[in-house]
N, C-alpha and C. Protein backbone atom coordinates (compact mmCIF):
# COMPACT_ATOMS: atom_id res chain seq x y z
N UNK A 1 1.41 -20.89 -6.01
CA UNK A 1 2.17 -19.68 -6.21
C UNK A 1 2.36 -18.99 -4.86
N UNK A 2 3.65 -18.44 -4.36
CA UNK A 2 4.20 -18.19 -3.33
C UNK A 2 3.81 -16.56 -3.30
N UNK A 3 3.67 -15.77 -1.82
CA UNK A 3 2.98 -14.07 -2.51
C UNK A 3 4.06 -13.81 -2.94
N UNK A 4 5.19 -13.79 -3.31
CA UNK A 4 6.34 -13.24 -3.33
C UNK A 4 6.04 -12.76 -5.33
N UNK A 5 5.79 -14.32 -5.50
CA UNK A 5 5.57 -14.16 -7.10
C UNK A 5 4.06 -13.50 -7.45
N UNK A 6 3.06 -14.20 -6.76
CA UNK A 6 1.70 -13.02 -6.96
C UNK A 6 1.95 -11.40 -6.93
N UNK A 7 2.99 -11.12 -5.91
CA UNK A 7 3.52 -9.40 -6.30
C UNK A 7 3.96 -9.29 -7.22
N UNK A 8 4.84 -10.44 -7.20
CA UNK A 8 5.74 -10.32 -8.73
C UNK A 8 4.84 -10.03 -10.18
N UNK A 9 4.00 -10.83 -10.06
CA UNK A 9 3.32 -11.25 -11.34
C UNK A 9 1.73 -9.22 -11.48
N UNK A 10 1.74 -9.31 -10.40
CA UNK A 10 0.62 -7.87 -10.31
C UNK A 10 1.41 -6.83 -10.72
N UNK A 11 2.37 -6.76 -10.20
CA UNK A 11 3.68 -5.20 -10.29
C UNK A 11 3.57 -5.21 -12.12
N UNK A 12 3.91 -6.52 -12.04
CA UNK A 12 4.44 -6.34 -14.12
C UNK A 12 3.28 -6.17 -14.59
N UNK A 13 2.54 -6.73 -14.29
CA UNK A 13 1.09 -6.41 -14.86
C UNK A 13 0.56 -5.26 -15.09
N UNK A 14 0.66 -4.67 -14.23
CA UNK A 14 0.18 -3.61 -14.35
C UNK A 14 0.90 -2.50 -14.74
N UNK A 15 2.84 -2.64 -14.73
CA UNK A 15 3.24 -2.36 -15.78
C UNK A 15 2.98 -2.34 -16.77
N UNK A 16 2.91 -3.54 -17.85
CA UNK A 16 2.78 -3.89 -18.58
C UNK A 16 1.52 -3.00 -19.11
N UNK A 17 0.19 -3.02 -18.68
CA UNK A 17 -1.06 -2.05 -19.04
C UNK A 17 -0.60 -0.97 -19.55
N UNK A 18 0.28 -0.07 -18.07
CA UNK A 18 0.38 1.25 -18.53
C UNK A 18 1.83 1.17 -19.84
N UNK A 19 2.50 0.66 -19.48
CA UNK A 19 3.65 0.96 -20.28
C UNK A 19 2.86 0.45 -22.36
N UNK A 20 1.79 -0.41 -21.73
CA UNK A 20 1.02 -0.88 -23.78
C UNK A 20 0.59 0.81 -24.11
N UNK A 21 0.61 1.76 -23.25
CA UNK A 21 -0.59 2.68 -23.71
C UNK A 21 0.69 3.67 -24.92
N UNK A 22 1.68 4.06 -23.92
CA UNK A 22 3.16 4.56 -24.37
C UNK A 22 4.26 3.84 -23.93
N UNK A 23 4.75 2.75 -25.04
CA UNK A 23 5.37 1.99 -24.80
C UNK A 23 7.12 2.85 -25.13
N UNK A 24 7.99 2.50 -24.24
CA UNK A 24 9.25 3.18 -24.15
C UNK A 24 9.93 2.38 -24.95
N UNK A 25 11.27 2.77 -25.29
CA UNK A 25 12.33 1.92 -25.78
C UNK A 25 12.68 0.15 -25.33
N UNK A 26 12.72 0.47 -23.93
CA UNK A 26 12.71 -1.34 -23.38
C UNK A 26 11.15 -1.19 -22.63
N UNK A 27 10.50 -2.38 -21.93
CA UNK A 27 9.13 -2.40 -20.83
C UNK A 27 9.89 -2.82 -19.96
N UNK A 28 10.96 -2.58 -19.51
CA UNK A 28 11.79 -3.60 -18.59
C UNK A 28 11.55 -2.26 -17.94
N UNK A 29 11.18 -2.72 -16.48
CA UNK A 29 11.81 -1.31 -15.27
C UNK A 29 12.53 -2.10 -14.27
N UNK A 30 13.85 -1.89 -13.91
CA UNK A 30 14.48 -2.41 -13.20
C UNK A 30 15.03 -1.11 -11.85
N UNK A 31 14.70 -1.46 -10.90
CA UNK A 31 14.61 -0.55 -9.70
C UNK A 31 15.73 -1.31 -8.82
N UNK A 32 17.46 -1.12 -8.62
CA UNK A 32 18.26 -1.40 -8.36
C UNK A 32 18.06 -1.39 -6.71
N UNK A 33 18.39 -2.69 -6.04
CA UNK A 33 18.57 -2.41 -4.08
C UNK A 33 18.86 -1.58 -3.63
N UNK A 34 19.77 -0.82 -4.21
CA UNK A 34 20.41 0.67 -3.73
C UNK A 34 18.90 1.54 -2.93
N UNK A 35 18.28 1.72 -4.30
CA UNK A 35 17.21 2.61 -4.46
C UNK A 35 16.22 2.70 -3.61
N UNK A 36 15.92 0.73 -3.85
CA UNK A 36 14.70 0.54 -2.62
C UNK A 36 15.54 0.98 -1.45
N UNK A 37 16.43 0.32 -1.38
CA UNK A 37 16.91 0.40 0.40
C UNK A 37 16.74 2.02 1.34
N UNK A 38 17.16 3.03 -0.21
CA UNK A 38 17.07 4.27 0.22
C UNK A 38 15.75 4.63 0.35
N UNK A 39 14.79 3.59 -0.49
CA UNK A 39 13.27 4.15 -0.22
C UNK A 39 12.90 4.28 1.01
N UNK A 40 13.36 3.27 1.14
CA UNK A 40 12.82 2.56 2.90
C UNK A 40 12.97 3.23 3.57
N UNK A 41 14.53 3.36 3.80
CA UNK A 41 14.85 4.36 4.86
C UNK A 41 14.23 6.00 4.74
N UNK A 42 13.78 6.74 3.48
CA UNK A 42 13.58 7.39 3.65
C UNK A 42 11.90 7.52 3.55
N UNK A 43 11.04 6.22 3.53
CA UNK A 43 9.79 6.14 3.90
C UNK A 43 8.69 6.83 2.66
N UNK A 44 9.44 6.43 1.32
CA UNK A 44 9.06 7.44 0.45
C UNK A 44 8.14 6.43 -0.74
N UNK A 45 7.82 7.41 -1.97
CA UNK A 45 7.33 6.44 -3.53
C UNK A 45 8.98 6.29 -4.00
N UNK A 46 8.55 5.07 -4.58
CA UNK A 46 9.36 4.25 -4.98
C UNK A 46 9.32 4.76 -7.13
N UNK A 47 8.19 4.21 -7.20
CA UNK A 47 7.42 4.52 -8.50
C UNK A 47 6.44 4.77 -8.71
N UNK A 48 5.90 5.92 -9.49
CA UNK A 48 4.84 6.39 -10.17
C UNK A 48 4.67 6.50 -11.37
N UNK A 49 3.43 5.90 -11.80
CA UNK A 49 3.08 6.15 -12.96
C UNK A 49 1.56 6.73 -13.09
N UNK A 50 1.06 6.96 -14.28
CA UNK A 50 -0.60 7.76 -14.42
C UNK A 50 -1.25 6.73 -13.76
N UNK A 51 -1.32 5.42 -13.24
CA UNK A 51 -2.25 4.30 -13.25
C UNK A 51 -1.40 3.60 -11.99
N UNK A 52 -0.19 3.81 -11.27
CA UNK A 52 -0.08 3.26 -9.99
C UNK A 52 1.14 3.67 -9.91
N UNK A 53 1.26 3.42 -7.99
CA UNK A 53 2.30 4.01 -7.57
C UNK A 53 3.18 2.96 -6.69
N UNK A 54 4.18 2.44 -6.76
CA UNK A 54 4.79 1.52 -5.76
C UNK A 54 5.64 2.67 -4.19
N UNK A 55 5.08 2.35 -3.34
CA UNK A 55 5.32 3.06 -2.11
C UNK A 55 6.02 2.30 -1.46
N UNK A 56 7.51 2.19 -0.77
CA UNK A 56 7.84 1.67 0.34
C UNK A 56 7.43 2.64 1.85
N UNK A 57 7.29 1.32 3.18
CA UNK A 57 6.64 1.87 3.93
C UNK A 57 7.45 1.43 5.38
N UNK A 58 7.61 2.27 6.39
CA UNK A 58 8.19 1.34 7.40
C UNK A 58 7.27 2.05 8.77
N UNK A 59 7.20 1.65 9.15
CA UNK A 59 5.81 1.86 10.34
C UNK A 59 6.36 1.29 11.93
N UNK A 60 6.64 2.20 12.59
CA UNK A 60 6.90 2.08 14.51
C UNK A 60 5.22 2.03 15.14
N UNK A 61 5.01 2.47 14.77
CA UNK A 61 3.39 2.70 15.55
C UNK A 61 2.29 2.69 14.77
N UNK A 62 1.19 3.05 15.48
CA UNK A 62 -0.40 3.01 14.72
C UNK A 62 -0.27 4.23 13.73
N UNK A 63 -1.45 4.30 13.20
CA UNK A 63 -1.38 5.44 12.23
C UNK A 63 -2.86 6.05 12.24
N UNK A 64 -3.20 6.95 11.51
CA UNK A 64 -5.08 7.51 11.16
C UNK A 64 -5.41 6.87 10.64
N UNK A 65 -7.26 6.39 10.43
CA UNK A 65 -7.67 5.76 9.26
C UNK A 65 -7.33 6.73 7.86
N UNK A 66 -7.65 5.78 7.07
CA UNK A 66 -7.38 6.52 5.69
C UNK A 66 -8.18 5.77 4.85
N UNK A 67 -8.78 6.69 4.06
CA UNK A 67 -9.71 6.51 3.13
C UNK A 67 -9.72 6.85 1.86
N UNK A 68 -9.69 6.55 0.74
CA UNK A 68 -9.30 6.89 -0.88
C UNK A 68 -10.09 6.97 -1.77
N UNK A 69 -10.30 7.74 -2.23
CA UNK A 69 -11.56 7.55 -3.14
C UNK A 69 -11.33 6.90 -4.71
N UNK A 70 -10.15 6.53 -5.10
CA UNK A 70 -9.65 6.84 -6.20
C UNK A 70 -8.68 5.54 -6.00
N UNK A 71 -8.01 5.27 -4.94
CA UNK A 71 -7.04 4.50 -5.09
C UNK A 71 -7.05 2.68 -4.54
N UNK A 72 -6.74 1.69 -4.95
CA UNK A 72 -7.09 0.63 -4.49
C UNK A 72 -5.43 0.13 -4.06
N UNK A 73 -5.72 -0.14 -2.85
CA UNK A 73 -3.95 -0.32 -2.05
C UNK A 73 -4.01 -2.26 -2.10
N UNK A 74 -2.30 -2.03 -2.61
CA UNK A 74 -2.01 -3.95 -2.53
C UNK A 74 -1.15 -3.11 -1.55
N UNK A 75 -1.12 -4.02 -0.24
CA UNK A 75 -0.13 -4.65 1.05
C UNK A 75 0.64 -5.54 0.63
N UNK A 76 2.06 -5.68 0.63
CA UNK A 76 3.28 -7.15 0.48
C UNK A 76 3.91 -6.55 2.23
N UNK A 77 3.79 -7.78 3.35
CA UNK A 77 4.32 -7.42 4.06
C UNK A 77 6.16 -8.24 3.98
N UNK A 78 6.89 -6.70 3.95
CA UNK A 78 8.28 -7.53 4.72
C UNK A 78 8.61 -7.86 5.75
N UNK A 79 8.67 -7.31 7.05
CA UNK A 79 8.98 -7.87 8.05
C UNK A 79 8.20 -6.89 9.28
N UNK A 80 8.08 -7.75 10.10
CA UNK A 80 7.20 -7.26 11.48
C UNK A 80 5.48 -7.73 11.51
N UNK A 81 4.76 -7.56 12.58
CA UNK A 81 3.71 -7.82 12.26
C UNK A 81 2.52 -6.50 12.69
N UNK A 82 1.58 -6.44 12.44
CA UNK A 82 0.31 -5.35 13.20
C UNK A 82 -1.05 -5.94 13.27
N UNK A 83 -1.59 -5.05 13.66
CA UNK A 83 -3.39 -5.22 13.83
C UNK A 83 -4.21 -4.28 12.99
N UNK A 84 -4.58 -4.61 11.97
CA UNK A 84 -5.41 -4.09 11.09
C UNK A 84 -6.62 -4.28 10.82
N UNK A 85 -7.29 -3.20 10.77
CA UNK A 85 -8.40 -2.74 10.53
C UNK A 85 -8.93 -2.05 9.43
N UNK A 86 -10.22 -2.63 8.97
CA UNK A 86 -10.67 -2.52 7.81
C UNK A 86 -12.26 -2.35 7.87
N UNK A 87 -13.18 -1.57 7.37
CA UNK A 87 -14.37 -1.12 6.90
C UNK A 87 -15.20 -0.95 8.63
N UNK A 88 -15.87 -1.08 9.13
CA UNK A 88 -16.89 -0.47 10.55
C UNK A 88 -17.38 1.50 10.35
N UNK A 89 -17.22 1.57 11.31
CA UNK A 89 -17.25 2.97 11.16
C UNK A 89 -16.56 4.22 11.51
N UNK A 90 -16.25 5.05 10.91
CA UNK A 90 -15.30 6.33 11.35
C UNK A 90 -16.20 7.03 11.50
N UNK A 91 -14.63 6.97 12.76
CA UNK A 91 -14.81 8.44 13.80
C UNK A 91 -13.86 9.37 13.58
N UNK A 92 -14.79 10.51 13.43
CA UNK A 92 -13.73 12.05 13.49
C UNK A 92 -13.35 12.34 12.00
N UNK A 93 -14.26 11.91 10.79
CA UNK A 93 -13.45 12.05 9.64
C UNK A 93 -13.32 13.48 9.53
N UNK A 94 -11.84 13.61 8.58
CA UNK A 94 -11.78 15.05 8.26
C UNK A 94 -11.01 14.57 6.49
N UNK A 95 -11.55 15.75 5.33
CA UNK A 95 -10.53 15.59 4.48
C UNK A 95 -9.30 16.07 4.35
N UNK A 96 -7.97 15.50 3.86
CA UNK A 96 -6.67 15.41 4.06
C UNK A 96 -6.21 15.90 2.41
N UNK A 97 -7.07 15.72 1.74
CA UNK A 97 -6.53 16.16 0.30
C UNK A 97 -8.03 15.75 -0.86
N UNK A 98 -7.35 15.91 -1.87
CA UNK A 98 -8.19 15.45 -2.97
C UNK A 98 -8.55 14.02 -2.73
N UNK A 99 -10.08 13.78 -2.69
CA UNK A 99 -10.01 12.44 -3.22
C UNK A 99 -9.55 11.58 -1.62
N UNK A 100 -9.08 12.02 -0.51
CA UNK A 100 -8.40 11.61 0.67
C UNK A 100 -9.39 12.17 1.66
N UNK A 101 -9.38 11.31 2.78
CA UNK A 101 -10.06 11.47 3.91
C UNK A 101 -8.75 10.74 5.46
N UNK A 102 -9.03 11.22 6.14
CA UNK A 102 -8.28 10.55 7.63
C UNK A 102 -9.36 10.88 8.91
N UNK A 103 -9.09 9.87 9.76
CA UNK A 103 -9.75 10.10 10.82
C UNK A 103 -9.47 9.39 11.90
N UNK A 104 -9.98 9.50 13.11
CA UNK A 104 -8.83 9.15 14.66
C UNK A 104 -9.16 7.31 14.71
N UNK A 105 -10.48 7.00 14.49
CA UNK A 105 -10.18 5.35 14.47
C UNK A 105 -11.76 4.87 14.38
N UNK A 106 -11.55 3.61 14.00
CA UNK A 106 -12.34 2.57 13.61
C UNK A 106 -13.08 1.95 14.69
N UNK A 107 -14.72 1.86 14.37
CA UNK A 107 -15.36 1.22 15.31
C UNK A 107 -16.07 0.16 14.65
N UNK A 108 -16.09 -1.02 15.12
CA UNK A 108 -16.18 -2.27 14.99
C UNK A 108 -15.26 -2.48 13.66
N UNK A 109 -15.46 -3.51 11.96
CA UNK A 109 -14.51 -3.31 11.47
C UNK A 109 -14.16 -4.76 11.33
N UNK A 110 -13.59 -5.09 10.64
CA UNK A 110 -12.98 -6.63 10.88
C UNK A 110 -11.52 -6.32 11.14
N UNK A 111 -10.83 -7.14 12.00
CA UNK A 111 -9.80 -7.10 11.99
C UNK A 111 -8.98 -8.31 11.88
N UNK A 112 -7.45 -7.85 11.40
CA UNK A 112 -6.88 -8.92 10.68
C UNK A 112 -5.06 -8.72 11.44
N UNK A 113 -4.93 -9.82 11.57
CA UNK A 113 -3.63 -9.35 12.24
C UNK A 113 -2.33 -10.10 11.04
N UNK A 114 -1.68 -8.82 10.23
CA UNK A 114 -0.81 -8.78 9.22
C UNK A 114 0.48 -9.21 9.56
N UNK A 115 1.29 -10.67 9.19
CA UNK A 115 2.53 -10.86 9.53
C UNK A 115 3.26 -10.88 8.14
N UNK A 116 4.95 -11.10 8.21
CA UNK A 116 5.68 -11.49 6.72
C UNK A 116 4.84 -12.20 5.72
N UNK A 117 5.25 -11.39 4.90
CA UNK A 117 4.78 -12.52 3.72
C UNK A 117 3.45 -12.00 3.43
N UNK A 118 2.33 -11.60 4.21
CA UNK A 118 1.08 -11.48 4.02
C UNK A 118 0.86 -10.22 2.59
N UNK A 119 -0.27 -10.90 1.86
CA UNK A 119 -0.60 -9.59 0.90
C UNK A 119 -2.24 -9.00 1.28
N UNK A 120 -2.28 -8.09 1.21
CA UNK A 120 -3.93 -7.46 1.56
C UNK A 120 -4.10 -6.65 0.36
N UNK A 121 -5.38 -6.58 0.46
CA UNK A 121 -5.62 -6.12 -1.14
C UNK A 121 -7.05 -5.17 -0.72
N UNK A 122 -6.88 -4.03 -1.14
CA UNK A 122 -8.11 -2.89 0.21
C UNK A 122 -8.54 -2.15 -1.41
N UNK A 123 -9.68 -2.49 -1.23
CA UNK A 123 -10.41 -1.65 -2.46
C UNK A 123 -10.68 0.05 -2.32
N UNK A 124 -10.65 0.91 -3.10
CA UNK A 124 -11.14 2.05 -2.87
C UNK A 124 -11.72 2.51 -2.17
N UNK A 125 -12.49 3.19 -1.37
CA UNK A 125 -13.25 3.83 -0.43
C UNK A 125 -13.27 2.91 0.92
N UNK A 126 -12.82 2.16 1.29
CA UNK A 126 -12.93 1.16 2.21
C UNK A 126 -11.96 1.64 3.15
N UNK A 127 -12.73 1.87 4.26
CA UNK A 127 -11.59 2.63 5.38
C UNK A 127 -10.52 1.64 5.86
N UNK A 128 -9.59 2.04 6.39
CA UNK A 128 -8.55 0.92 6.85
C UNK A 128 -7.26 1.71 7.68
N UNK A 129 -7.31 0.78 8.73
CA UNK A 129 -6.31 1.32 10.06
C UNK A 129 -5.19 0.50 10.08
N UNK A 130 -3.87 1.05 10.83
CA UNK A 130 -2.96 0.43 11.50
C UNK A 130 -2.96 0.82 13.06
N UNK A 131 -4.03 -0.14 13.55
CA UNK A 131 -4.73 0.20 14.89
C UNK A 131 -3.02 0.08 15.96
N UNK A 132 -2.85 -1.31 15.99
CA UNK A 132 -1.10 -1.40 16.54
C UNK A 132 -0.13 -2.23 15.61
N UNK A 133 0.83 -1.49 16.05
CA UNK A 133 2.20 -1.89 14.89
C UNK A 133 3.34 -2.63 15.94
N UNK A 134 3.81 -4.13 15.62
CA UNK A 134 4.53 -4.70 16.52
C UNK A 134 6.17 -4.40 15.93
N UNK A 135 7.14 -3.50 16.53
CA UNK A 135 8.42 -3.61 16.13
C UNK A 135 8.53 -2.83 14.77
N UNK A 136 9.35 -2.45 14.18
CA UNK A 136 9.41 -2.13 12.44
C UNK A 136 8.53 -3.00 11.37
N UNK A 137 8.26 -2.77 10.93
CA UNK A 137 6.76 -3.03 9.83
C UNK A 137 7.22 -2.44 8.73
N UNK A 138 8.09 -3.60 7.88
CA UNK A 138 7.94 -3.15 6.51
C UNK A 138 7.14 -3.45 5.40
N UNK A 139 6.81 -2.74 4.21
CA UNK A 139 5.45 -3.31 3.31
C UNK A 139 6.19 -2.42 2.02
N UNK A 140 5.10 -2.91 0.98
CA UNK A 140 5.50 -2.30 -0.01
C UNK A 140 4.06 -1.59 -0.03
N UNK A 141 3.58 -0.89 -0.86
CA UNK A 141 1.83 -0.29 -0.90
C UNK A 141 2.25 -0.36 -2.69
N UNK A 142 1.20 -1.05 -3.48
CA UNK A 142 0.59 -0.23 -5.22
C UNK A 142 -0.22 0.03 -4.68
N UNK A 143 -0.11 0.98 -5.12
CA UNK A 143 -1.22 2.26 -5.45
C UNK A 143 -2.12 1.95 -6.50
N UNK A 144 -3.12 1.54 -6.67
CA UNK A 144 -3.37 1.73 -8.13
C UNK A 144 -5.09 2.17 -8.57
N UNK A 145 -5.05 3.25 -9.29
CA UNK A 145 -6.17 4.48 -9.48
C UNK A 145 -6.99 3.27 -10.38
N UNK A 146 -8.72 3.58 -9.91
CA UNK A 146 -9.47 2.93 -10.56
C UNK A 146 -10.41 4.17 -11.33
């Protein structure tokens, strides 16, 4: 199975969960190119529901760590590549919201260097950086609340 369809097959899935709880007229959600394309460009959520959120993402540079207490992030990369960082230790945490933490960067950490195609899958509380970002970096992010 190619990641293309492993996204494929997680997205509905987990449709599918929330939409069994209050099921609508069709379970079909169809999210037209238009829409994404405008996501993109405008760097925004795509979809939300009580139980996950599909985020498009486009990234020039590094970013803060970020930390979730609540949320477990799937990565689908579209195009570009970076250097990512995942669990060591933070420095400088501060909280950013409910349930949210950020902080200036990661010491030691495994790191993983994210190209097309790649999926990452970052569990809840597990810190995680975009230490450097090569060129435009597109991704999709679920969101999805445990």
């Amino acid at each position: 199975m190619n990641s293309k369809s492993f996204l494929a097959l997680l997205v509905v899935g987990s449709l599918l969960t929330v939409l069994a709880a209050d099921p609508p007229k069709s379970a079909v959600v169809h999210i037209p190119r238009e829409k994404v394309d405008a996501s993109f460009a405008a760097n925004s959520q795509l979809l939300a529901t009580n139980n996950f959120k599909i985020i498009t993402a486009r990234r020039t540079g590094p970013g803060e760590v970020e930390i979730h207490d609540e949320d477990t992030d799937i990565f689908y990369v579209l195009e570009g590549s970076a250097t990512f960082i995942t669990g060591g230790k933070v420095v400088a945490p501060k909280a950013s919201g409910p349930g949210e933490t950020r902080a200036k960067e990661i010491l030691g950490g495994e790191e993983r260097h994210l190209m097309k195609g790649d999926i990452l899958i970052i569990p809840n509380r597990v810190p995680h950086w975009f230490k450097e970002v090569n060129g435009p970096f597109l991704y999709y992010i679920v969101k999805v609340k445990q």
